[in-house]
C-alpha atoms as a PDB file:
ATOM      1  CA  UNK A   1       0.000   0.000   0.000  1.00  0.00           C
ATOM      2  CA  UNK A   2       3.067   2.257   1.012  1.00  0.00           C
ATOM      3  CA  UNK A   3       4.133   1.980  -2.697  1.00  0.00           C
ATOM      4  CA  UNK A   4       1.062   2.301  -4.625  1.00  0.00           C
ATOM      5  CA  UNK A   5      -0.055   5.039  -2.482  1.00  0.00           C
ATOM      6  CA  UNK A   6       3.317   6.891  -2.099  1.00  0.00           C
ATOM      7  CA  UNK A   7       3.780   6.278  -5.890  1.00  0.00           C
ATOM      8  CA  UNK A   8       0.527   8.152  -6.538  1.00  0.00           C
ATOM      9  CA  UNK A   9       1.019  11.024  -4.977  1.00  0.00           C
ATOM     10  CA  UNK A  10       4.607  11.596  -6.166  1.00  0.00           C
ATOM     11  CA  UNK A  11       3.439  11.581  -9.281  1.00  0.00           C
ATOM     12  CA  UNK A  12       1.272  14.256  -8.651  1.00  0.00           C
ATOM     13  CA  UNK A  13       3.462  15.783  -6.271  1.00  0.00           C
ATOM     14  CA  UNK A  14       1.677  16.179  -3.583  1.00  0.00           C
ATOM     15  CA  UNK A  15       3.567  15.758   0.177  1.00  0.00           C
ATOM     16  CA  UNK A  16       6.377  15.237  -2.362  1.00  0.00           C
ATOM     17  CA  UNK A  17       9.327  15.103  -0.083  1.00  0.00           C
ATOM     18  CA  UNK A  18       7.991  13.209   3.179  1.00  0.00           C
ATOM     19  CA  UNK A  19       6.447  11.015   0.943  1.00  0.00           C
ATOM     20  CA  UNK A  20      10.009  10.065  -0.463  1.00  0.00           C
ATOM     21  CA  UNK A  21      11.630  10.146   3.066  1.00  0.00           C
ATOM     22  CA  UNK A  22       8.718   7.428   3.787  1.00  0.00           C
ATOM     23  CA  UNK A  23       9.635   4.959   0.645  1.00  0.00           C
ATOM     24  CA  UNK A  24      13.065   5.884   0.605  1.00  0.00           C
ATOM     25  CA  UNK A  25      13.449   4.127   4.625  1.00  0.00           C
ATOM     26  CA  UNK A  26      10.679   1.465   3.414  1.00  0.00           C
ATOM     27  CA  UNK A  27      13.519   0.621   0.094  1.00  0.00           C
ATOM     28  CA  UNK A  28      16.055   0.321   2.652  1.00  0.00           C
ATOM     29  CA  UNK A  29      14.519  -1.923   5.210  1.00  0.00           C
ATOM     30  CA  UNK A  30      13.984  -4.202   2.360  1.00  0.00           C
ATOM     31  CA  UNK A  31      17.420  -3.951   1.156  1.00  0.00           C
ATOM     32  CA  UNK A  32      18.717  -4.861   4.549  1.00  0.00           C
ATOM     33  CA  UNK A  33      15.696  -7.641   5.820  1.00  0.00           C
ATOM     34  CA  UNK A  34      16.190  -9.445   1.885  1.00  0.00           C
ATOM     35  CA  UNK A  35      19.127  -8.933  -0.058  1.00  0.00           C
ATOM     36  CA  UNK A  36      22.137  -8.012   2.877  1.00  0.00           C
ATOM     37  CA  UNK A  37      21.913 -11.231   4.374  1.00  0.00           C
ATOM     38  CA  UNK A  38      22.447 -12.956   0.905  1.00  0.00           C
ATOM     39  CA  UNK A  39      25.872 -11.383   0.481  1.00  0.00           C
ATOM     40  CA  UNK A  40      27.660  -8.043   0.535  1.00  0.00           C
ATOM     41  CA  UNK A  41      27.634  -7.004  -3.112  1.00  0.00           C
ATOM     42  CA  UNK A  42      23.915  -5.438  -4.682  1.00  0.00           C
ATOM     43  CA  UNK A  43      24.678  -6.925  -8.073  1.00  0.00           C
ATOM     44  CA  UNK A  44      25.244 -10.512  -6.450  1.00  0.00           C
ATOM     45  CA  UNK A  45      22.531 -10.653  -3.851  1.00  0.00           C
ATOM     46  CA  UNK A  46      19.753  -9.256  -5.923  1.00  0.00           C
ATOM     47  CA  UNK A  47      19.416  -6.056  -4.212  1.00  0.00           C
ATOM     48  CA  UNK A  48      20.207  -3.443  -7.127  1.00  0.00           C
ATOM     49  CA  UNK A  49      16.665  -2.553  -8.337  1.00  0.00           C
ATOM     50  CA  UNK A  50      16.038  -1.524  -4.306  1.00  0.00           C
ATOM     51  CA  UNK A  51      18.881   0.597  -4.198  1.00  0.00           C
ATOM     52  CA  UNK A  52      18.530   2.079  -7.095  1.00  0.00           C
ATOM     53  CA  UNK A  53      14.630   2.954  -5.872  1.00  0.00           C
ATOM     54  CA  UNK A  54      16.382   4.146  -2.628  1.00  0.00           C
ATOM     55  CA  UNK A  55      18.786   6.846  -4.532  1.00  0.00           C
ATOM     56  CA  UNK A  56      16.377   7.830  -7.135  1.00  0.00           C
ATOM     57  CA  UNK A  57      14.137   8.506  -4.249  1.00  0.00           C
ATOM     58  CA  UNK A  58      17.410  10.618  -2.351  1.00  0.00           C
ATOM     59  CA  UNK A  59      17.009  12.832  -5.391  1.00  0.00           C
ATOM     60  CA  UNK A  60      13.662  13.276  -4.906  1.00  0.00           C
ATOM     61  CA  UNK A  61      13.718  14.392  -1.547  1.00  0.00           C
ATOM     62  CA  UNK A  62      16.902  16.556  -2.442  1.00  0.00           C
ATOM     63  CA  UNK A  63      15.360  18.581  -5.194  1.00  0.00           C
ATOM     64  CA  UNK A  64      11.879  18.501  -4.366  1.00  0.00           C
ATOM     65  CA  UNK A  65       8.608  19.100  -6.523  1.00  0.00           C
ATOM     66  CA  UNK A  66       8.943  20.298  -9.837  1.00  0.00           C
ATOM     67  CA  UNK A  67       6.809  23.311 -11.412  1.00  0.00           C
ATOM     68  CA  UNK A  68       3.711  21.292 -12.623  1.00  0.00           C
ATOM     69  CA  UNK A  69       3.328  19.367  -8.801  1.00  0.00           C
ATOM     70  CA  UNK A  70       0.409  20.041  -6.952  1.00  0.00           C
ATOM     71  CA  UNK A  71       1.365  20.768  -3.584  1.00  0.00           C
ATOM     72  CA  UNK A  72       2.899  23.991  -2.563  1.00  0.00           C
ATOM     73  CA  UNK A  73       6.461  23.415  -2.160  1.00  0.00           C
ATOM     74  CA  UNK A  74       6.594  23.944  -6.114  1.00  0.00           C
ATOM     75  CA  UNK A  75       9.199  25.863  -7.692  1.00  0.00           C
ATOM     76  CA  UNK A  76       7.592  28.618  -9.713  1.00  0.00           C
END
């Protein structure tokens, strides 16, 4: 629910930044619970496509909403 909420509303960008702090932890709880205790390497435990959800998500919450978001931490 966490995703396909949280997915919704950054794509309308509303609440875009706590929204990403939310999934970004959620990404990394699942990196650590599943793929760290397979090995210590992303490409050889299977845990790539999580991280690379957790840093595209960093980005997110670094630059914020863009000009078309709804919410009212747009840049205009």
């Amino acid at each position: 629910w966490l995703d396909l909420i949280g997915g919704g509303l950054l794509f309308l960008g509303a609440f875009t930044r706590p929204v990403a702090v939310l999934l970004a932890l959620e990404m990394v709880v699942a990196y650590i619970t599943v793929a760290a205790p397979r090995g210590p390497w992303p490409i050889s435990n299977g845990g790539t496509e999580v991280l690379l959800h957790a840093v595209v998500l960093a980005y997110i919450i670094a630059v914020g909403p863009g000009t078309w978001s709804v919410g009212k931490n747009s840049r205009r």
